[in-house]
C-alpha atoms as a PDB file:
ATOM      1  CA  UNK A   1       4.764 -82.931  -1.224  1.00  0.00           C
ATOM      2  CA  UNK A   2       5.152 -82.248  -4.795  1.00  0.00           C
ATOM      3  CA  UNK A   3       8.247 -82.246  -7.003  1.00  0.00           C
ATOM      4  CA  UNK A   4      10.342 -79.595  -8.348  1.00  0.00           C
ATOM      5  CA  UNK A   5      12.328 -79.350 -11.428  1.00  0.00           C
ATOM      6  CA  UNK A   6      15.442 -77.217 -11.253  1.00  0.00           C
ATOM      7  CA  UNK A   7      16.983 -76.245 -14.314  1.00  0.00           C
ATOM      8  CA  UNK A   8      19.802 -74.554 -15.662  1.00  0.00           C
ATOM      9  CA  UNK A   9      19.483 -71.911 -18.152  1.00  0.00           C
ATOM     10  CA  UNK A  10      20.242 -71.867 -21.482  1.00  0.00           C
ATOM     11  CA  UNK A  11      23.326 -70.680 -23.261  1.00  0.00           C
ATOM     12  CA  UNK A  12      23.640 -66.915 -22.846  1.00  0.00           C
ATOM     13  CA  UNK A  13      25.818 -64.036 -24.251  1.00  0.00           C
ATOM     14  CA  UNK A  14      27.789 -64.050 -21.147  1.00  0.00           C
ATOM     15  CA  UNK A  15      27.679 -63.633 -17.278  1.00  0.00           C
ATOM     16  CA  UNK A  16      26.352 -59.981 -16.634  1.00  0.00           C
ATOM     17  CA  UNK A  17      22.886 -59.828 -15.047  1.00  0.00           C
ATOM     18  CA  UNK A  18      21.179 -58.342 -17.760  1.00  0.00           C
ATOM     19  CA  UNK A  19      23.238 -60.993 -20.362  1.00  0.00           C
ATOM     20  CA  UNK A  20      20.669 -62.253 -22.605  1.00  0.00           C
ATOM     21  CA  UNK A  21      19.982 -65.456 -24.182  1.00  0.00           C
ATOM     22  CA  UNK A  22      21.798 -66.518 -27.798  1.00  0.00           C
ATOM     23  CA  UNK A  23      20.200 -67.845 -30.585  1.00  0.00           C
ATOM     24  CA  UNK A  24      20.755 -71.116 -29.674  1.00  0.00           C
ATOM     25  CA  UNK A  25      20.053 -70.353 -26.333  1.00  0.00           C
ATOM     26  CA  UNK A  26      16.276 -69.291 -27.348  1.00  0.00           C
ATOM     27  CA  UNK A  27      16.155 -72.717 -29.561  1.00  0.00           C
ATOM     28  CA  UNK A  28      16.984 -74.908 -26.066  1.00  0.00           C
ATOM     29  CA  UNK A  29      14.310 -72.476 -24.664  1.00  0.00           C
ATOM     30  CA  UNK A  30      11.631 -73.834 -26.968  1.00  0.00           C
ATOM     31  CA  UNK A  31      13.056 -77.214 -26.399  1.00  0.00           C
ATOM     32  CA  UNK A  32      12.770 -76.934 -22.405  1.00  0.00           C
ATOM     33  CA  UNK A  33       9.045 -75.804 -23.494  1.00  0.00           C
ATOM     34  CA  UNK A  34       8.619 -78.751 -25.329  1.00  0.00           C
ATOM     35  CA  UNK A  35       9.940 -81.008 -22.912  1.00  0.00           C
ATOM     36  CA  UNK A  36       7.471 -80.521 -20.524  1.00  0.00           C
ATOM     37  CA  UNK A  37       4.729 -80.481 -22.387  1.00  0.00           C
ATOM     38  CA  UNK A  38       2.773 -82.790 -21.019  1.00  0.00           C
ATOM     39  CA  UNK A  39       3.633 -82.328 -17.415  1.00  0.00           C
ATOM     40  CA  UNK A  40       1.207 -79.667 -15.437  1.00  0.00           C
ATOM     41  CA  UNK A  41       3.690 -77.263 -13.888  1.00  0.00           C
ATOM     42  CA  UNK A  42       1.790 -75.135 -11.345  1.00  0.00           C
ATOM     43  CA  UNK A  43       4.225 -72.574 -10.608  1.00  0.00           C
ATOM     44  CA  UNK A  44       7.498 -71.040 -11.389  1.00  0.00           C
ATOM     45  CA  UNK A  45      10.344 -69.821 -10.104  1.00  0.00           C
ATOM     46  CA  UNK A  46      13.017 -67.880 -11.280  1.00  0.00           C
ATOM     47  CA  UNK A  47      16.599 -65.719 -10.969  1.00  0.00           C
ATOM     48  CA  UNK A  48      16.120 -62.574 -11.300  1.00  0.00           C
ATOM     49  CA  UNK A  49      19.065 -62.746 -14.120  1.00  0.00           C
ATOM     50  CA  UNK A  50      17.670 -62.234 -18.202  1.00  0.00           C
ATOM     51  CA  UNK A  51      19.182 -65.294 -19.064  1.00  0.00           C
ATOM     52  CA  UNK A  52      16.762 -67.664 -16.301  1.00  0.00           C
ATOM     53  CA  UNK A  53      13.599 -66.150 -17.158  1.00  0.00           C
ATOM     54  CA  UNK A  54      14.343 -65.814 -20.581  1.00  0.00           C
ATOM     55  CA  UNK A  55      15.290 -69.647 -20.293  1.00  0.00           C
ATOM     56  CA  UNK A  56      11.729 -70.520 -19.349  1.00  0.00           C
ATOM     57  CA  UNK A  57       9.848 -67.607 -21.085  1.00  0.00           C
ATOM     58  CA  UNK A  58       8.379 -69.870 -23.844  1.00  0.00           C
ATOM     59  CA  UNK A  59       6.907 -71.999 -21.178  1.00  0.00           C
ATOM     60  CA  UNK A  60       5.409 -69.364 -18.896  1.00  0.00           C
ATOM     61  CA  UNK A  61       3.730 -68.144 -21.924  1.00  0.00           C
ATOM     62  CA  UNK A  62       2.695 -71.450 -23.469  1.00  0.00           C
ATOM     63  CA  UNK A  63       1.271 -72.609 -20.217  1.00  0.00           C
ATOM     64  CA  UNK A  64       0.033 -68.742 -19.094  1.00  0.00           C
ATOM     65  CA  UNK A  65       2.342 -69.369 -15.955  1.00  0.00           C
ATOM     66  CA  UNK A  66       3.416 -66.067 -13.826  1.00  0.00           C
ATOM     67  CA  UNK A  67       7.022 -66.531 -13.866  1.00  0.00           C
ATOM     68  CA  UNK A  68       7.851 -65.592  -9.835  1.00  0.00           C
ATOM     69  CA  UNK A  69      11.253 -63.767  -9.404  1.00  0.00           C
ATOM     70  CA  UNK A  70      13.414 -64.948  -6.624  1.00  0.00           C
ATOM     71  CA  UNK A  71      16.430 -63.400  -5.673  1.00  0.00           C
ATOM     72  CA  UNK A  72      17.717 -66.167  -3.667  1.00  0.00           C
ATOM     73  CA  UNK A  73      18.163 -68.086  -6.890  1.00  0.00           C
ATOM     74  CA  UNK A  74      20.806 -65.255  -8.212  1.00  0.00           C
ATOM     75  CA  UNK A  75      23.922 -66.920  -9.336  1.00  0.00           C
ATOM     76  CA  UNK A  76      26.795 -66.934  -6.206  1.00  0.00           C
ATOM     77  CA  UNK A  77      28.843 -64.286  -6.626  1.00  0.00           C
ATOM     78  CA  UNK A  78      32.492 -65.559  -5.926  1.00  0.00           C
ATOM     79  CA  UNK A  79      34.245 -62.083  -5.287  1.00  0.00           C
ATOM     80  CA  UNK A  80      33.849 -58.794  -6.209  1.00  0.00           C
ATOM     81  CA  UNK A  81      37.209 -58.522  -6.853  1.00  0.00           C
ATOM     82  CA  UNK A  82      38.402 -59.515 -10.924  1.00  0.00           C
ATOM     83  CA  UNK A  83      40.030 -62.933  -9.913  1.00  0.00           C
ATOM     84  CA  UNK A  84      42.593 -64.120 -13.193  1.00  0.00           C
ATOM     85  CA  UNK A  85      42.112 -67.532 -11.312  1.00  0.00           C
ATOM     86  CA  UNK A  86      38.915 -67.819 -10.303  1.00  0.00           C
ATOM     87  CA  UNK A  87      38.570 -71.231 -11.752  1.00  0.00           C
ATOM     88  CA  UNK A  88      40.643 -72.606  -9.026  1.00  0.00           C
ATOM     89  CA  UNK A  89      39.546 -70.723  -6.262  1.00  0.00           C
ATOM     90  CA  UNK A  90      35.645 -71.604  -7.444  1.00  0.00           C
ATOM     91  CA  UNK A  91      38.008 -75.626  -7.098  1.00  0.00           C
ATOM     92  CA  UNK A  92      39.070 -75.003  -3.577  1.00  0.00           C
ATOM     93  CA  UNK A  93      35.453 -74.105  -2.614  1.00  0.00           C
ATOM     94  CA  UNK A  94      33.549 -77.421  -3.050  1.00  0.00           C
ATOM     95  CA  UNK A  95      36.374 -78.142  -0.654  1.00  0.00           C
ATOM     96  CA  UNK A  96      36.463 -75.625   2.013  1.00  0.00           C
ATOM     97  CA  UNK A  97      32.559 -74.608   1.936  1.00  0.00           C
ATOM     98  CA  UNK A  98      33.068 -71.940   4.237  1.00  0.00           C
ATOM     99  CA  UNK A  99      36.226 -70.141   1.895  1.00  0.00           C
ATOM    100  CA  UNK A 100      34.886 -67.152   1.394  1.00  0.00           C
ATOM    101  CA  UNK A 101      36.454 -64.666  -0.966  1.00  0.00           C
ATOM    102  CA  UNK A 102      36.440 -60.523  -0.702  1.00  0.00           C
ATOM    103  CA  UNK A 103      32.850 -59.427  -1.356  1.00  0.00           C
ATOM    104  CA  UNK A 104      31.601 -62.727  -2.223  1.00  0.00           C
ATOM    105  CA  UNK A 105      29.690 -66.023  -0.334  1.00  0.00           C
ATOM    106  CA  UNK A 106      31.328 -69.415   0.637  1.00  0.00           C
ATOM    107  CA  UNK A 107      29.331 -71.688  -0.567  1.00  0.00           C
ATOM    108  CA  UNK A 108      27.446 -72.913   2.974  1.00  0.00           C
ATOM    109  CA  UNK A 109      25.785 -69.170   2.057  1.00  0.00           C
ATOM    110  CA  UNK A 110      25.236 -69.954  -1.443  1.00  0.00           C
ATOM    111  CA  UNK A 111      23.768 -73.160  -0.923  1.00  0.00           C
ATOM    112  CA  UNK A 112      21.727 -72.575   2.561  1.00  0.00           C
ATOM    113  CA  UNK A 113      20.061 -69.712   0.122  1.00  0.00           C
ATOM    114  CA  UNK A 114      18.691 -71.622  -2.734  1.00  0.00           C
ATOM    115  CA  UNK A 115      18.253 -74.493  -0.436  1.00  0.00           C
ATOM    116  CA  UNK A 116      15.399 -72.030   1.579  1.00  0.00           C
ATOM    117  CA  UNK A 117      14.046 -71.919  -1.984  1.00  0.00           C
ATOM    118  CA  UNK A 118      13.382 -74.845  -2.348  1.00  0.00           C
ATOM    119  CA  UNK A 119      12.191 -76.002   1.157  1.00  0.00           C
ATOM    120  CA  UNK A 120       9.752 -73.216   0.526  1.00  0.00           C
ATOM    121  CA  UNK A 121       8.580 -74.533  -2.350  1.00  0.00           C
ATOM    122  CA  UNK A 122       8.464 -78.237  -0.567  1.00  0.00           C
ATOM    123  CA  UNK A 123       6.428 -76.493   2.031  1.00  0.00           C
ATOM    124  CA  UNK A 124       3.961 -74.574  -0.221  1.00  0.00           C
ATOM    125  CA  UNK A 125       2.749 -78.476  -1.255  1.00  0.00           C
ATOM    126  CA  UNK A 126       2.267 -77.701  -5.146  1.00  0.00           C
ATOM    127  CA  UNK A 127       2.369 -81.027  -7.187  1.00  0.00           C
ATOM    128  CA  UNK A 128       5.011 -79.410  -9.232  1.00  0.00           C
ATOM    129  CA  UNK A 129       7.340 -76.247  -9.311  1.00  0.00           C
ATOM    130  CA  UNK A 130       9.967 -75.364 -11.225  1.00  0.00           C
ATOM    131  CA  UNK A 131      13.229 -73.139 -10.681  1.00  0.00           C
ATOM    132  CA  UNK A 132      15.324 -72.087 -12.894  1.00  0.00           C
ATOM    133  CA  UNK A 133      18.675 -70.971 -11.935  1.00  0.00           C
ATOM    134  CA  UNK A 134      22.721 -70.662 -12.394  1.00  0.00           C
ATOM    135  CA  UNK A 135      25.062 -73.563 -12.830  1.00  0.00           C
ATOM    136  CA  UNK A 136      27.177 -72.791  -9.475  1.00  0.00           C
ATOM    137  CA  UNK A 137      24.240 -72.270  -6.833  1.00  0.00           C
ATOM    138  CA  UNK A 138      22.621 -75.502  -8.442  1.00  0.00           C
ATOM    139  CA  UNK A 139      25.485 -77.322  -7.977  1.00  0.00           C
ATOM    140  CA  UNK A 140      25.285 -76.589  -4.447  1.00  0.00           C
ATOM    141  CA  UNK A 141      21.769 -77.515  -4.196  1.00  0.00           C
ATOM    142  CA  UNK A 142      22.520 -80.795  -5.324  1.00  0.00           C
ATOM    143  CA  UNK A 143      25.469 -81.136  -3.188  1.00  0.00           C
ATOM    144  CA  UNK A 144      22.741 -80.685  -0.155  1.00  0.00           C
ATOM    145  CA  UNK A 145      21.031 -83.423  -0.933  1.00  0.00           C
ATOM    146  CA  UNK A 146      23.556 -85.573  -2.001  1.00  0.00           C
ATOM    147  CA  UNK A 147      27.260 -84.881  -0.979  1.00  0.00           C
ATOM    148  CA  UNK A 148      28.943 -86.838  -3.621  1.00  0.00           C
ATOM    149  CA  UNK A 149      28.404 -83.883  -5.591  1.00  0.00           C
ATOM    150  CA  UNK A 150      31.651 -82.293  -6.053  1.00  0.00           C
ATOM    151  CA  UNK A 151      33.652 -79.702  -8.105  1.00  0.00           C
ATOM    152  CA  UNK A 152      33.755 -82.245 -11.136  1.00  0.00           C
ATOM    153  CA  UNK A 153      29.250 -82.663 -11.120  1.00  0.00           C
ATOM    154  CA  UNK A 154      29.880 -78.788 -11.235  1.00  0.00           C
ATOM    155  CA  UNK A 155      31.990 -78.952 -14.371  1.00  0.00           C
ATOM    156  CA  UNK A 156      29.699 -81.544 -16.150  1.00  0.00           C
ATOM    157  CA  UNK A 157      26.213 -79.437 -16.014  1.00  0.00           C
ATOM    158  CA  UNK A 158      25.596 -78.231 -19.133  1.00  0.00           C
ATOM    159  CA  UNK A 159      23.368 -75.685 -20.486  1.00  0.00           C
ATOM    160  CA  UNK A 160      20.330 -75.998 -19.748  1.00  0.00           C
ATOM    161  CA  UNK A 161      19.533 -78.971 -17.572  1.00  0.00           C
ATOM    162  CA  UNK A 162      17.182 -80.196 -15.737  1.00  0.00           C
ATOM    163  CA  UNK A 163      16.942 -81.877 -12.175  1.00  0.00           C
ATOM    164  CA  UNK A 164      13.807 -83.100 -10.693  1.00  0.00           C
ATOM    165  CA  UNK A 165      13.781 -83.546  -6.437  1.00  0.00           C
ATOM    166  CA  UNK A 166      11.596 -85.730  -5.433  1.00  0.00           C
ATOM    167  CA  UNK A 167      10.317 -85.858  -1.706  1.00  0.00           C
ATOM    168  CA  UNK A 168      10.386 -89.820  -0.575  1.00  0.00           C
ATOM    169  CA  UNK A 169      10.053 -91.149   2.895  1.00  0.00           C
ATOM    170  CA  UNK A 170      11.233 -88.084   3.974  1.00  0.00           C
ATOM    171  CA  UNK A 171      14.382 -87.556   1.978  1.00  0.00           C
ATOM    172  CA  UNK A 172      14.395 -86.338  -1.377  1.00  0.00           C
ATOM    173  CA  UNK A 173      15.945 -87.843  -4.505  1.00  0.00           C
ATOM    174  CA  UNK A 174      17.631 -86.429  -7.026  1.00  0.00           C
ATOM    175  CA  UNK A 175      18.007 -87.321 -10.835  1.00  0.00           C
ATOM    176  CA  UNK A 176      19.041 -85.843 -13.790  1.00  0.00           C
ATOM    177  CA  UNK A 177      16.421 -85.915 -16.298  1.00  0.00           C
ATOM    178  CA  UNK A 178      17.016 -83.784 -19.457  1.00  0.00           C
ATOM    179  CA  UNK A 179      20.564 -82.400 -20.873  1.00  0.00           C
ATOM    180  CA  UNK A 180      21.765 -80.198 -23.575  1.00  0.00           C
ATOM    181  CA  UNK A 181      24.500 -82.954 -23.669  1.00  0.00           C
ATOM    182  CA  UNK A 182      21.905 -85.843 -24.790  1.00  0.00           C
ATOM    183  CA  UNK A 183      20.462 -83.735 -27.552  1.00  0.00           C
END
């Protein structure tokens, strides 16, 4: 099996789906570009949000890479409902992963979603994908494969990111492997 990368996207204008990238946010874009130069990505996957496939436009281009949409990788949506304290409810849901709030998914749903995405990708044996996604539904990717992960890993991603899984003796590893943060 091959490995994926899962990253983050890049700092956006805000959290509508059609929220595009900012300035800065294009810059990490050609930096993401840049970081994997060198590595031979063979396909891509992406939210169907502006802000992921704007996140890994540069690269699709620079490597003339079809950038695959994916709903599953949409962002969770917590509620439907305006929630004043959605911080702490999105808190008591790393806890409770089967809280679910009006209109929204707990995050079992959330992750067992992006999760198929990625066992689909695992399946499709390509020596290396990558996804780009939101920070929530990542975080809950992670969390699958290693349940340390918790409200506080959540809190710490920063955009972008990037995660590789790697499949080993029939588990797969996870490590962080490029930050905004270490720039």
């Amino acid at each position: 099996m091959g490995k994926i990368y899962v990253i983050r996207h890049c700092l956006a204008q805000g959290q509508s789906l059609d929220a595009p990238l900012t300035q800065k946010g294009m810059e990490q874009a050609e930096s993401i570009a840049d970081f994997f130069k060198g590595i031979k990505i063979n396909r891509i996957l992406s939210s169907p949000f502006l802000r992921a496939i704007q996140s890994i436009e540069p690269l699709s281009i620079r490597e003339s890479i079809t950038i695959e949409i994916d709903e599953r990788l949409s962002e969770r949506r917590l509620s439907t409902r305006d929630l004043p304290d959605w911080y702490e409810k999105l808190q008591a849901t790393f806890v409770d992963m089967d809280l679910k709030y009006e209109g929204g998914e707990s995050s079992n749903e959330a992750m067992n979603r992006i999760v198929d995405v990625v066992k689909d990708a695992f399946a499709r044996d390509v020596d290396n994908t990558l996804i780009v996604s939101h920070g929530n539904i990542i975080s809950l990717l992670l969390k699958y494969y290693d349940m340390t992960i918790d409200f506080h890993c959540w809190k710490n991603l920063s955009n972008p990111d990037v995660y590789l899984l790697s499949p080993k003796h029939n588990e797969v590893t996870i490590e962080r492997i490029w930050s905004s943060q270490h720039k």
